[in-house]
C-alpha atoms as a PDB file:
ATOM      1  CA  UNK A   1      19.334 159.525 207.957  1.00  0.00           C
ATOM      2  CA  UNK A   2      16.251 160.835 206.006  1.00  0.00           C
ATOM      3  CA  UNK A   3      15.478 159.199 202.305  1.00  0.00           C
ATOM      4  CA  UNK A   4      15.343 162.086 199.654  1.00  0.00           C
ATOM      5  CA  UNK A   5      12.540 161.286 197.648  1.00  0.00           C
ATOM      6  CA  UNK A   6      13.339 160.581 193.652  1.00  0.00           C
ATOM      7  CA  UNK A   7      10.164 162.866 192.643  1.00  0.00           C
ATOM      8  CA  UNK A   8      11.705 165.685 193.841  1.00  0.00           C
ATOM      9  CA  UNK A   9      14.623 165.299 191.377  1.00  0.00           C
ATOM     10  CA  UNK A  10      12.258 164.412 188.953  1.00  0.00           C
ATOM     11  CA  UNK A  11      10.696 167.422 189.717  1.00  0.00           C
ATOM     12  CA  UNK A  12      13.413 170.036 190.084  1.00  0.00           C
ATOM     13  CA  UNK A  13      14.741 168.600 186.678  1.00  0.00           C
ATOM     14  CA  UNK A  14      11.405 169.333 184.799  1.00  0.00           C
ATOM     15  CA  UNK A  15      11.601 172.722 186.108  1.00  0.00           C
ATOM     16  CA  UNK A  16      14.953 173.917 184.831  1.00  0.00           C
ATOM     17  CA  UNK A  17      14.247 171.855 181.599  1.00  0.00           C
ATOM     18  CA  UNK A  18      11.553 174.224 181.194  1.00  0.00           C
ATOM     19  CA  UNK A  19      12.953 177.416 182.434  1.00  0.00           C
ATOM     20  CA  UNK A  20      15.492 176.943 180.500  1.00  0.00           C
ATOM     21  CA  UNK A  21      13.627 176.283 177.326  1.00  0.00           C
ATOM     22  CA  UNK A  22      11.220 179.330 178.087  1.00  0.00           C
ATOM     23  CA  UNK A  23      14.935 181.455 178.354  1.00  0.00           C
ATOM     24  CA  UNK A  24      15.674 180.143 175.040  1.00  0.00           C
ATOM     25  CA  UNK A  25      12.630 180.770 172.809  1.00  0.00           C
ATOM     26  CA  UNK A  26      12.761 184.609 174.784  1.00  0.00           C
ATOM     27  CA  UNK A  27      16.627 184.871 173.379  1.00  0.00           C
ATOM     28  CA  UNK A  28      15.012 183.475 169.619  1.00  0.00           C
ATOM     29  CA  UNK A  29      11.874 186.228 169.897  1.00  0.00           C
ATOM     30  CA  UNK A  30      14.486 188.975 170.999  1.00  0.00           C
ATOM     31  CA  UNK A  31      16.770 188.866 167.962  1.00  0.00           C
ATOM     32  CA  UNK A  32      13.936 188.298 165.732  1.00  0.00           C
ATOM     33  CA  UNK A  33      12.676 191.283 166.518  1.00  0.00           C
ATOM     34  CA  UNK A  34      16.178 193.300 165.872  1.00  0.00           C
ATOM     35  CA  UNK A  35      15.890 191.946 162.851  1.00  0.00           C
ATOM     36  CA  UNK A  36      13.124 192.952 161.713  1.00  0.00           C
ATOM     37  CA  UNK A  37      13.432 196.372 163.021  1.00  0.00           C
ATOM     38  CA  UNK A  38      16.869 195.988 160.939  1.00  0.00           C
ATOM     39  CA  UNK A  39      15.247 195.153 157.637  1.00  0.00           C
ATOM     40  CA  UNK A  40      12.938 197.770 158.190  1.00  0.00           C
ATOM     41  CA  UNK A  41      15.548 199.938 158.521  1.00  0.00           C
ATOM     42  CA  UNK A  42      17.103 198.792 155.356  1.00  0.00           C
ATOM     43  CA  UNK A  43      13.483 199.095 153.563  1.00  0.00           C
ATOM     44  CA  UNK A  44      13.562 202.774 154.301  1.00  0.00           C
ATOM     45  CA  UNK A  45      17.096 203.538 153.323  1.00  0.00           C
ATOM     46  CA  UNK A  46      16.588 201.883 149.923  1.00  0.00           C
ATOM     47  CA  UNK A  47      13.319 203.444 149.428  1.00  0.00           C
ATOM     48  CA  UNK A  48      15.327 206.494 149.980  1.00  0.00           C
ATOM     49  CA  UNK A  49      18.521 205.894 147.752  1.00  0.00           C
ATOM     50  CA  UNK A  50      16.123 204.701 144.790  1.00  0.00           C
ATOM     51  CA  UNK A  51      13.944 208.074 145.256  1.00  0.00           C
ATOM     52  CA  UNK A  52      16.862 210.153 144.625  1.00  0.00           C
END
């Protein structure tokens, strides 16, 4: 029966740690960016409203 060595839990552990974290901040940049693009939106539709 061959040993499994603990490193390579370590290992595979600080990968998904990290992939996962890198999947997160990507999810956080996304919908900060539709939100911007959002208040721009709403920037232009008041500039609009208060020309009229």
């Amino acid at each position: 029966m061959e040993k499994i060595n603990p490193m390579n839990y370590l290992f595979a552990a600080y990968v998904a740690i990290w992939i996962i974290l890198a999947l997160y901040l990507y999810s956080i940049h996304s919908r900060e960016q539709s939100l911007r693009e959002e208040v721009r939106r709403l920037r232009d539709l008041l500039e609009k409203k208060s020309r009229q």
